[in-house]
PDB file of N, CA and C in Angstrom:
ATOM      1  N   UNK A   1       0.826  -1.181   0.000  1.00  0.00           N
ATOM      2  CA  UNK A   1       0.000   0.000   0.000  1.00  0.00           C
ATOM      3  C   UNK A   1       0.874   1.250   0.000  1.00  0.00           C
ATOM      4  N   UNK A   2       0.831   2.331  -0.508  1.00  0.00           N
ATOM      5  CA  UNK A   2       0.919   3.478  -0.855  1.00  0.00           C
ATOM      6  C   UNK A   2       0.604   4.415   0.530  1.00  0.00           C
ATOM      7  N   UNK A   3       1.823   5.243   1.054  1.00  0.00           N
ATOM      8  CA  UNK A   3       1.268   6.004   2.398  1.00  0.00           C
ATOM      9  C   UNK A   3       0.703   7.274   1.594  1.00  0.00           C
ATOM     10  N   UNK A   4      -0.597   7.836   1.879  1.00  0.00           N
ATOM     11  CA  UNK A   4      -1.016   8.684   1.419  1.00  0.00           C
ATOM     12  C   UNK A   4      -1.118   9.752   2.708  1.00  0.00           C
ATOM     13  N   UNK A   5      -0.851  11.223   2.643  1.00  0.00           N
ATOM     14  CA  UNK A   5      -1.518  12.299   3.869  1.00  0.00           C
ATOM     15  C   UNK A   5      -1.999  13.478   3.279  1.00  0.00           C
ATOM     16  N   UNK A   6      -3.638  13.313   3.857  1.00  0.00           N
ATOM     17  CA  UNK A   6      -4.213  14.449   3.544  1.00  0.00           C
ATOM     18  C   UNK A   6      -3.722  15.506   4.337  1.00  0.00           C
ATOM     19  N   UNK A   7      -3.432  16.817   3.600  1.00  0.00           N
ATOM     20  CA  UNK A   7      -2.971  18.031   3.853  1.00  0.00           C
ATOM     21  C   UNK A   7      -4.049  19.220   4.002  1.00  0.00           C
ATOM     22  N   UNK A   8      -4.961  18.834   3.199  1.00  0.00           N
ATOM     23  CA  UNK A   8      -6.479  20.017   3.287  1.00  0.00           C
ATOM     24  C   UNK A   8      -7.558  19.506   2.922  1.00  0.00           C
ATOM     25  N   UNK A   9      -8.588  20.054   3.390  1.00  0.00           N
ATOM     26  CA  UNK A   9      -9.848  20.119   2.682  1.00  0.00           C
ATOM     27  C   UNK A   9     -10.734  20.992   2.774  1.00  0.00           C
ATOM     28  N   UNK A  10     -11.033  21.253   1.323  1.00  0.00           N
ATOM     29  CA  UNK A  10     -12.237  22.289   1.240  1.00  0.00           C
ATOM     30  C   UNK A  10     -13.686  21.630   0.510  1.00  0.00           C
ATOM     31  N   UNK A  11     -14.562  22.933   0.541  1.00  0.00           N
ATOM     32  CA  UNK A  11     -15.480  22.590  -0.006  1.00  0.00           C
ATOM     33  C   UNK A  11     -16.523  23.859  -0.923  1.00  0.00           C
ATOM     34  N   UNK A  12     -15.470  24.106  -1.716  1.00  0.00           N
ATOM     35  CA  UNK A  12     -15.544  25.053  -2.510  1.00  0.00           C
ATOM     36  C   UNK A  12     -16.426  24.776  -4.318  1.00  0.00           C
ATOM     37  N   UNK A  13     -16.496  25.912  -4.533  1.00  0.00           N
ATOM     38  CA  UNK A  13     -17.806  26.323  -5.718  1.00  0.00           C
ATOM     39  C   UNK A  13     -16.960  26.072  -7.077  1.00  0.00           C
ATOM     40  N   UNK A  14     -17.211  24.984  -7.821  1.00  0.00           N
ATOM     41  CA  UNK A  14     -16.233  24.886  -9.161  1.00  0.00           C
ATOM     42  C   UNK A  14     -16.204  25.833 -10.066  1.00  0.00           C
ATOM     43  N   UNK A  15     -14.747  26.208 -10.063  1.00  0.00           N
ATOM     44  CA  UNK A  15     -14.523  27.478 -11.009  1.00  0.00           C
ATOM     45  C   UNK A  15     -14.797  26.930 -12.592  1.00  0.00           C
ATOM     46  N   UNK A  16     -14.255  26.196 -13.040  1.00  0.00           N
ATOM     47  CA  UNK A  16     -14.284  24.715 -13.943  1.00  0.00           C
ATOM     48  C   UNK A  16     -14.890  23.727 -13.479  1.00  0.00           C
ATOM     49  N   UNK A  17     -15.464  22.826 -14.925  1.00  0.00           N
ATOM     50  CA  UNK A  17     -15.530  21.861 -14.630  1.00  0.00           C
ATOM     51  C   UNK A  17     -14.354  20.706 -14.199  1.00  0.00           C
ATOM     52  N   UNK A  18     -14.572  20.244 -13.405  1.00  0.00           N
ATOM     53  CA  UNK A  18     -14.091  18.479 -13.002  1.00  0.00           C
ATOM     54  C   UNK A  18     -14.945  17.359 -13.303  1.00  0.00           C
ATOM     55  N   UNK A  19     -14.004  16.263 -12.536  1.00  0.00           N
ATOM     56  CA  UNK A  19     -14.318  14.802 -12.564  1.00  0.00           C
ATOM     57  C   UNK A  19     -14.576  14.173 -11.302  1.00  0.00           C
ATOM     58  N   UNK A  20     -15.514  13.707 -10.737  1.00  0.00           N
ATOM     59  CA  UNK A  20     -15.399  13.112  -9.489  1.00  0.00           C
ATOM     60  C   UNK A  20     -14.441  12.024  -9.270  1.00  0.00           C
ATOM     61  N   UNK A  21     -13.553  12.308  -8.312  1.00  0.00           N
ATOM     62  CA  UNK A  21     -12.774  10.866  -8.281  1.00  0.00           C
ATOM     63  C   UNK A  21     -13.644   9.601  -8.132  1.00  0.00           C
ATOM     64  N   UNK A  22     -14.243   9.200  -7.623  1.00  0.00           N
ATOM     65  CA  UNK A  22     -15.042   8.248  -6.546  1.00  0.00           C
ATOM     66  C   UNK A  22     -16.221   7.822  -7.729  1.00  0.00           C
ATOM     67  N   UNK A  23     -17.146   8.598  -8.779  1.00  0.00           N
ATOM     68  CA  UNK A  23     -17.957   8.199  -9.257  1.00  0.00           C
ATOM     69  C   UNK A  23     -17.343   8.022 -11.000  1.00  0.00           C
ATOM     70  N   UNK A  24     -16.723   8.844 -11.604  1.00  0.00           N
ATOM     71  CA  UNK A  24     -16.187   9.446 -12.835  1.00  0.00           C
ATOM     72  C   UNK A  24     -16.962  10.449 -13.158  1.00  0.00           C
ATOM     73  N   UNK A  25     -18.318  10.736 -13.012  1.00  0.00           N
ATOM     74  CA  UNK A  25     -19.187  12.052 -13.391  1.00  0.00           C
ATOM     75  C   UNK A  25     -18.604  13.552 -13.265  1.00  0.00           C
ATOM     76  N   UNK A  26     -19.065  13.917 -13.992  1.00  0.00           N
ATOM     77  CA  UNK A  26     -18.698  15.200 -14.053  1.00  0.00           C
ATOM     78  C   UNK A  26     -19.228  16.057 -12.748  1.00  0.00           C
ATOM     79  N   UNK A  27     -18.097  17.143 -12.076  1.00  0.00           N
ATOM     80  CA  UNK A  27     -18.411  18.408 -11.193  1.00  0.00           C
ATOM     81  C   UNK A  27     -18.884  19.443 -12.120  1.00  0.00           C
ATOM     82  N   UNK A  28     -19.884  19.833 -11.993  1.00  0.00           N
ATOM     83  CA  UNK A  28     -20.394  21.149 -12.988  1.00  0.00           C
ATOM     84  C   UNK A  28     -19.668  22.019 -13.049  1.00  0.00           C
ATOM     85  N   UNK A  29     -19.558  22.958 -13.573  1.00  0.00           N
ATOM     86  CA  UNK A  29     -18.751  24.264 -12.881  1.00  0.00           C
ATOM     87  C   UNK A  29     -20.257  25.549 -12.080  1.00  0.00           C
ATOM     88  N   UNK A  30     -19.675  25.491 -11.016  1.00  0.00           N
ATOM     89  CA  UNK A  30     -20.517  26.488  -9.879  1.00  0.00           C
ATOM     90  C   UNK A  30     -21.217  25.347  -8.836  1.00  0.00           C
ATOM     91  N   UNK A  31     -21.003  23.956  -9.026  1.00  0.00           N
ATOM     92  CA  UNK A  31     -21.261  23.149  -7.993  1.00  0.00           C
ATOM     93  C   UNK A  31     -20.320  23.021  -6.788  1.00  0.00           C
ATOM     94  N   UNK A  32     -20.762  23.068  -5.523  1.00  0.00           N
ATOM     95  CA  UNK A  32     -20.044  22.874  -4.091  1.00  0.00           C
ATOM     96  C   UNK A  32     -19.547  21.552  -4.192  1.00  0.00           C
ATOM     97  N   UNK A  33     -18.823  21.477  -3.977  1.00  0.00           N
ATOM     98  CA  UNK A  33     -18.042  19.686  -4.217  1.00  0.00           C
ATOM     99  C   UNK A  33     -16.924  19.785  -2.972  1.00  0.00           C
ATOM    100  N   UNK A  34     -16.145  18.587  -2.899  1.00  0.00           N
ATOM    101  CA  UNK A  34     -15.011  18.218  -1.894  1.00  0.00           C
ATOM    102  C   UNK A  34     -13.877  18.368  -2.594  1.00  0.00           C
ATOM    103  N   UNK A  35     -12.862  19.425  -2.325  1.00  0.00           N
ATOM    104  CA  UNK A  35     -10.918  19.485  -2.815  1.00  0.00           C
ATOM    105  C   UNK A  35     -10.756  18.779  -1.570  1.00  0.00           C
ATOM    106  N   UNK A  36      -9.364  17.793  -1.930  1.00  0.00           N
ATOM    107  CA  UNK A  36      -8.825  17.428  -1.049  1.00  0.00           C
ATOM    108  C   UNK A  36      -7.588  17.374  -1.638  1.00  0.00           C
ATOM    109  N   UNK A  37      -6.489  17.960  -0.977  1.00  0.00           N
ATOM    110  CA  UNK A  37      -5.223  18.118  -1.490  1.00  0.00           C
ATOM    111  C   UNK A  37      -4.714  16.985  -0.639  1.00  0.00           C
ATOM    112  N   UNK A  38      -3.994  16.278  -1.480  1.00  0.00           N
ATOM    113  CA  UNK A  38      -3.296  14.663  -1.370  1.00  0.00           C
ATOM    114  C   UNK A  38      -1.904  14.696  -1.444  1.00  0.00           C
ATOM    115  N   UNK A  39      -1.322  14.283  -0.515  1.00  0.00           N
ATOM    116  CA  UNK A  39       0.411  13.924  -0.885  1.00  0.00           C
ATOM    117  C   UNK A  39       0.683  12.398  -0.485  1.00  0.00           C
ATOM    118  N   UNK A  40       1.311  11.831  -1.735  1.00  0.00           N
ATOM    119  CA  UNK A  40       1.415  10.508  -1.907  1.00  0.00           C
ATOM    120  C   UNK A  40       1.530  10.238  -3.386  1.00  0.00           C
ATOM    121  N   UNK A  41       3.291   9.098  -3.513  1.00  0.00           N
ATOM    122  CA  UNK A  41       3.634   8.980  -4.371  1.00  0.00           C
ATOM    123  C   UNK A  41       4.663   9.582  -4.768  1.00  0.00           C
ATOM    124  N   UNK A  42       5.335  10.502  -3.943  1.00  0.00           N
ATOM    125  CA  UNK A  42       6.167  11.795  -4.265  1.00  0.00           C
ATOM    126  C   UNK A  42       5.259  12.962  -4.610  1.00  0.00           C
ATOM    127  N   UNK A  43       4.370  12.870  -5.125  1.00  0.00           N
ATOM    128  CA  UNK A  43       3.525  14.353  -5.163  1.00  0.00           C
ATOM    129  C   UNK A  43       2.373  14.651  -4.464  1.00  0.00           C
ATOM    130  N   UNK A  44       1.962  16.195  -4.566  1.00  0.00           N
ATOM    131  CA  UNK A  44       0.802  16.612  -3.941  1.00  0.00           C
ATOM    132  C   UNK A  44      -0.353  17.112  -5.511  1.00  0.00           C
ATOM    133  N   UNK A  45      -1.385  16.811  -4.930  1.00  0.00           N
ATOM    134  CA  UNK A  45      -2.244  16.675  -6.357  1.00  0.00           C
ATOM    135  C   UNK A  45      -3.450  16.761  -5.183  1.00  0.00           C
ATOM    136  N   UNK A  46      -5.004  17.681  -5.713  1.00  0.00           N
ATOM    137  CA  UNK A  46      -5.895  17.770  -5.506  1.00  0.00           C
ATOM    138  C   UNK A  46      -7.103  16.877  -5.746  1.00  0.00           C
ATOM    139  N   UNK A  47      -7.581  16.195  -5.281  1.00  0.00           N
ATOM    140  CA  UNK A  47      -8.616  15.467  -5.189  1.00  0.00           C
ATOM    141  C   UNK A  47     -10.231  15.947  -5.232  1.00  0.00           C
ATOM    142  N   UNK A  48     -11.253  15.681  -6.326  1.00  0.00           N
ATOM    143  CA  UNK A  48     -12.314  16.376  -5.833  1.00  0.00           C
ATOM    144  C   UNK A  48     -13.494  15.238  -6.465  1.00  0.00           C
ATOM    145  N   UNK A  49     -14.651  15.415  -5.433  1.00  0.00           N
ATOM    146  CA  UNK A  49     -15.556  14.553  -5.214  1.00  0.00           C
ATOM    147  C   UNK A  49     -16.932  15.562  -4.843  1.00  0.00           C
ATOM    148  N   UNK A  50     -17.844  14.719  -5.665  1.00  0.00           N
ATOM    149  CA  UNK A  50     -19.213  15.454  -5.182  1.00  0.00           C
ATOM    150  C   UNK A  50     -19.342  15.068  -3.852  1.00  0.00           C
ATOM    151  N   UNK A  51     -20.317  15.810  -2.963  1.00  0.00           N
ATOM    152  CA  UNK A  51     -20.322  15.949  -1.794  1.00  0.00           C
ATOM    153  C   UNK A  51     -21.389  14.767  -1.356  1.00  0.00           C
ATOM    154  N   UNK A  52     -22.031  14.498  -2.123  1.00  0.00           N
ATOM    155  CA  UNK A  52     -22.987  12.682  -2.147  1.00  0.00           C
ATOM    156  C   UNK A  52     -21.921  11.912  -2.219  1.00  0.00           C
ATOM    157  N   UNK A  53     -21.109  12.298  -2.788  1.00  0.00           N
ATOM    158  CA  UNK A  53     -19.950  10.245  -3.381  1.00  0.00           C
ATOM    159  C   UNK A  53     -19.215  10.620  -1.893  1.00  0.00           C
ATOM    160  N   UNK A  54     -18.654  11.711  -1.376  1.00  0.00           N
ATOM    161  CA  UNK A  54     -17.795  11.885  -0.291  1.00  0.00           C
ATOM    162  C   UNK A  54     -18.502  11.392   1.438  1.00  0.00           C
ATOM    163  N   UNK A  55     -19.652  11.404   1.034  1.00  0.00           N
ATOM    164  CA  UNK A  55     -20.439  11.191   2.120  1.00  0.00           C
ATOM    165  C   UNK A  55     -20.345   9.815   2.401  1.00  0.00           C
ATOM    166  N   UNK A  56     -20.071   8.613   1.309  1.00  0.00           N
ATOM    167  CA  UNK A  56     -20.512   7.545   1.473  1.00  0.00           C
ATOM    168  C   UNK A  56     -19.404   6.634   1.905  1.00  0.00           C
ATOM    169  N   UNK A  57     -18.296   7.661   1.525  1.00  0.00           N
ATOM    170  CA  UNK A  57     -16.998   7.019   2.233  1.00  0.00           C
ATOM    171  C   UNK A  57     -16.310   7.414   3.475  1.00  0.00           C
ATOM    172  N   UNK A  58     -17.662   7.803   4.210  1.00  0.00           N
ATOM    173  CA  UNK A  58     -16.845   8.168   5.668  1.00  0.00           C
ATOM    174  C   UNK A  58     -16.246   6.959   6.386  1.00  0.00           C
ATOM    175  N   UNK A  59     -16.768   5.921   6.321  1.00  0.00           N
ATOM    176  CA  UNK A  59     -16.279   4.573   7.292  1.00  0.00           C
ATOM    177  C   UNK A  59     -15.350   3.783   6.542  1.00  0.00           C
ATOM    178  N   UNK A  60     -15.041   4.493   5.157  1.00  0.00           N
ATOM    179  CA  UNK A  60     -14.078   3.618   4.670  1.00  0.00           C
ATOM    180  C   UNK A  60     -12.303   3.804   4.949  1.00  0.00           C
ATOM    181  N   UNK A  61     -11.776   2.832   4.832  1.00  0.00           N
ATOM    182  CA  UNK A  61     -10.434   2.642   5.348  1.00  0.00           C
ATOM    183  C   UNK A  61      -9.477   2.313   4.026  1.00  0.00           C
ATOM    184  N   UNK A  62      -8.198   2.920   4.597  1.00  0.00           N
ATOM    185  CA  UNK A  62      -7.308   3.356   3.118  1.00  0.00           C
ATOM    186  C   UNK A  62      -7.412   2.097   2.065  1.00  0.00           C
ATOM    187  N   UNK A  63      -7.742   0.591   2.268  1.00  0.00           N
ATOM    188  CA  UNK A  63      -7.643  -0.280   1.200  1.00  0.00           C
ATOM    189  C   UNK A  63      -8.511   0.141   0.480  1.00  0.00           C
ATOM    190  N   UNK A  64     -10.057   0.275   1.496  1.00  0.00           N
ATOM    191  CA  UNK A  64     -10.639   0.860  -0.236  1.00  0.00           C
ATOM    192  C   UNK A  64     -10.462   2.140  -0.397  1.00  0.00           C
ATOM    193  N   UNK A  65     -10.207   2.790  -0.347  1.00  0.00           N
ATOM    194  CA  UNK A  65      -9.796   3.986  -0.808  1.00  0.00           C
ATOM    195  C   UNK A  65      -8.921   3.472  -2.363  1.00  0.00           C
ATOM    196  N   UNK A  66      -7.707   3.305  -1.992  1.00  0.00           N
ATOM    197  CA  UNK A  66      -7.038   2.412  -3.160  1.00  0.00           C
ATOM    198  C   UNK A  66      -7.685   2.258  -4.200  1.00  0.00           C
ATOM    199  N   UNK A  67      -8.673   0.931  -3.709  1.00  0.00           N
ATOM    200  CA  UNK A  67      -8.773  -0.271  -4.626  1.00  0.00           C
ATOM    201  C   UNK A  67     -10.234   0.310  -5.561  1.00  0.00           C
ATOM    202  N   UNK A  68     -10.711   1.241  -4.798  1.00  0.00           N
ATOM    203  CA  UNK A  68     -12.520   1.978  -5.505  1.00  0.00           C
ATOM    204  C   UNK A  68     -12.185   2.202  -6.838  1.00  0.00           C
ATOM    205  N   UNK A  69     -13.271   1.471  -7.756  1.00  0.00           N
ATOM    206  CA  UNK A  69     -13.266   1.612  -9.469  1.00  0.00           C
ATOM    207  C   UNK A  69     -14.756   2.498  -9.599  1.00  0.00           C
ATOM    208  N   UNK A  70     -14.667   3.238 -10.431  1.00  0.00           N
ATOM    209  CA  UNK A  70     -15.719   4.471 -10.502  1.00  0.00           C
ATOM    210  C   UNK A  70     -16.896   3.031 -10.943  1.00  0.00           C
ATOM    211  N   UNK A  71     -16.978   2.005 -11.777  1.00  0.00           N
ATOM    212  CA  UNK A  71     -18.071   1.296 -11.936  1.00  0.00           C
ATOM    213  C   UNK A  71     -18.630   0.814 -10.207  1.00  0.00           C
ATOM    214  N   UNK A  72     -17.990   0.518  -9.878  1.00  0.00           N
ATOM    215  CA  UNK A  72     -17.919  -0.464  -8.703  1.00  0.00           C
ATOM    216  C   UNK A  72     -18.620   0.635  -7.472  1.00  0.00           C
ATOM    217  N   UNK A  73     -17.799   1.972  -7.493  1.00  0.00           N
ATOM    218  CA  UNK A  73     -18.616   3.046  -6.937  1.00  0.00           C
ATOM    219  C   UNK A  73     -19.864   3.282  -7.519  1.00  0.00           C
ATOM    220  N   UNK A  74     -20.050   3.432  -8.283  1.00  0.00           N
ATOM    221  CA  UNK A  74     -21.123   3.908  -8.999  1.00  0.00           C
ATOM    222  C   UNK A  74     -22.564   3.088  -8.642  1.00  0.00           C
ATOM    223  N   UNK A  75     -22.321   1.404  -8.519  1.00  0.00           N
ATOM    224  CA  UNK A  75     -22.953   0.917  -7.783  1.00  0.00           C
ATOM    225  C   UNK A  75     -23.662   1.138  -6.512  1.00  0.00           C
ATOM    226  N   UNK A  76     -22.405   1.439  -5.707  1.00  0.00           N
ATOM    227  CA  UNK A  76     -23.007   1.476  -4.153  1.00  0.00           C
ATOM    228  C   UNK A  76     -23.836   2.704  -4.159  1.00  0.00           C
ATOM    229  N   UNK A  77     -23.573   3.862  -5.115  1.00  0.00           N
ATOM    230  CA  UNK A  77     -23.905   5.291  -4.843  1.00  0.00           C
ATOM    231  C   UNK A  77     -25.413   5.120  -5.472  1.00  0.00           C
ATOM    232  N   UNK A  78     -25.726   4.579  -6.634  1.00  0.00           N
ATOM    233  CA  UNK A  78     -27.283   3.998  -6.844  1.00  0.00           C
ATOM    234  C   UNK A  78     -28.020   3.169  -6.006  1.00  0.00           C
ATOM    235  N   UNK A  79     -27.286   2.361  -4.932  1.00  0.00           N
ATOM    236  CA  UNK A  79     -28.272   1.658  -3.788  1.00  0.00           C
ATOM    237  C   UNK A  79     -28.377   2.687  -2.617  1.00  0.00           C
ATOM    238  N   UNK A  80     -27.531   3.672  -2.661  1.00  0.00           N
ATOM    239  CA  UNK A  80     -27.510   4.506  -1.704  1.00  0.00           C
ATOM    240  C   UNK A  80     -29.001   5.710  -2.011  1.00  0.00           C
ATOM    241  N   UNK A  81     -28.993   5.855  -2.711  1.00  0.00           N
ATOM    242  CA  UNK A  81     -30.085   6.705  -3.845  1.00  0.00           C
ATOM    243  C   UNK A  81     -30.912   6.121  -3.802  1.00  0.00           C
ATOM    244  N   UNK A  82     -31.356   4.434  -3.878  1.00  0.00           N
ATOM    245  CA  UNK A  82     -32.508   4.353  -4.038  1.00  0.00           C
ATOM    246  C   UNK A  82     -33.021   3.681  -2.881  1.00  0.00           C
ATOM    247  N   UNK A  83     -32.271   3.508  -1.464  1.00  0.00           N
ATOM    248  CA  UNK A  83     -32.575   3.508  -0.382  1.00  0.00           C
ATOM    249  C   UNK A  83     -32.757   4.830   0.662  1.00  0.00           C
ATOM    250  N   UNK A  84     -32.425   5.908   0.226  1.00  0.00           N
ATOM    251  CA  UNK A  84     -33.464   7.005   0.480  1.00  0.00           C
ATOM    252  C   UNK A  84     -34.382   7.493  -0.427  1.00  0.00           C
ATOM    253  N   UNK A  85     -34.710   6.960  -1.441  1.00  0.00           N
ATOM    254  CA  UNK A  85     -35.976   7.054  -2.235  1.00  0.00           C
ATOM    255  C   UNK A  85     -36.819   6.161  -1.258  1.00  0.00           C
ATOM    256  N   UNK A  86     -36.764   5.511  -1.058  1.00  0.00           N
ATOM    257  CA  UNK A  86     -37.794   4.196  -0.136  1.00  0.00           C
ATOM    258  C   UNK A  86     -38.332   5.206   0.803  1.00  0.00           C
ATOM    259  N   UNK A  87     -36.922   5.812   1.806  1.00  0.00           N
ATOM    260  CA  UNK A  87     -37.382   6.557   3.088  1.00  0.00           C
ATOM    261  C   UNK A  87     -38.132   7.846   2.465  1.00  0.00           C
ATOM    262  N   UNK A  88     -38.589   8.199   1.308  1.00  0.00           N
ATOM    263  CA  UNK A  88     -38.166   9.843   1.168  1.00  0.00           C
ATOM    264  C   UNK A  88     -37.817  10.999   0.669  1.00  0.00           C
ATOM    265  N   UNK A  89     -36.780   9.898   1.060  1.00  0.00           N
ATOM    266  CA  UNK A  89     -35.775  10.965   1.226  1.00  0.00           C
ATOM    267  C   UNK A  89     -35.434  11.913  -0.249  1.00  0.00           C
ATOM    268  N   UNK A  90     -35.119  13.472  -0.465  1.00  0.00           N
ATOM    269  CA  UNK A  90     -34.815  14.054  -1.695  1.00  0.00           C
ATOM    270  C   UNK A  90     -33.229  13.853  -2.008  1.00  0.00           C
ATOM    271  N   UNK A  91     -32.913  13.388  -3.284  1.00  0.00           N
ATOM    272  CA  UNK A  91     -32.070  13.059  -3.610  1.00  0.00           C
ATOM    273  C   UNK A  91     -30.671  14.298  -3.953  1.00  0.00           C
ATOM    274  N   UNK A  92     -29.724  13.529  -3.319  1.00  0.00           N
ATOM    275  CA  UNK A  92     -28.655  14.920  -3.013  1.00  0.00           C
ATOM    276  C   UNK A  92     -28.260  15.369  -4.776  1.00  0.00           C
TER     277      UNK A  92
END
């Protein structure tokens, strides 16, 4: 495994568009999303994630972090969606 250390995080308004790490979808530009500036590997490089895909990896631990394939995410983030559709719930 790869030592990775987060150095920051924000949660700032896209000047540009991005890419979600975690899903592959696109960050709009003027959407609130997650920067996370990353050092690991020899470099520091910014990380950014919609604030739904970031939510779902609070209990996760650095393997998956690693090992997460945007299909494979993309999964959990549609059962996540349509288990607060059941409750409700409005979709983030």
């Amino acid at each position: 495994m790869s030592d990775f250390e987060y150095l920051s995080e924000t949660k700032p308004r896209a000047r540009k568009a991005h890419y979600c790490i975690l899903c592959g979808e696109l960050i709009p530009q003027g959407m609130r999303h997650v920067a996370r500036v990353v050092k690991g590997d020899g470099s520091v490089y910014t990380v950014r994630m919609h604030e739904e895909c970031e939510a779902l990896t609070q209990e996760w631990d650095e393997s998956e972090w690693e090992y997460s394939e945007p299909a494979t995410f993309c999964e959990l983030l549609a059962e996540s969606r349509l288990r607060a559709a059941e409750r409700g719930e409005k979709e983030g």
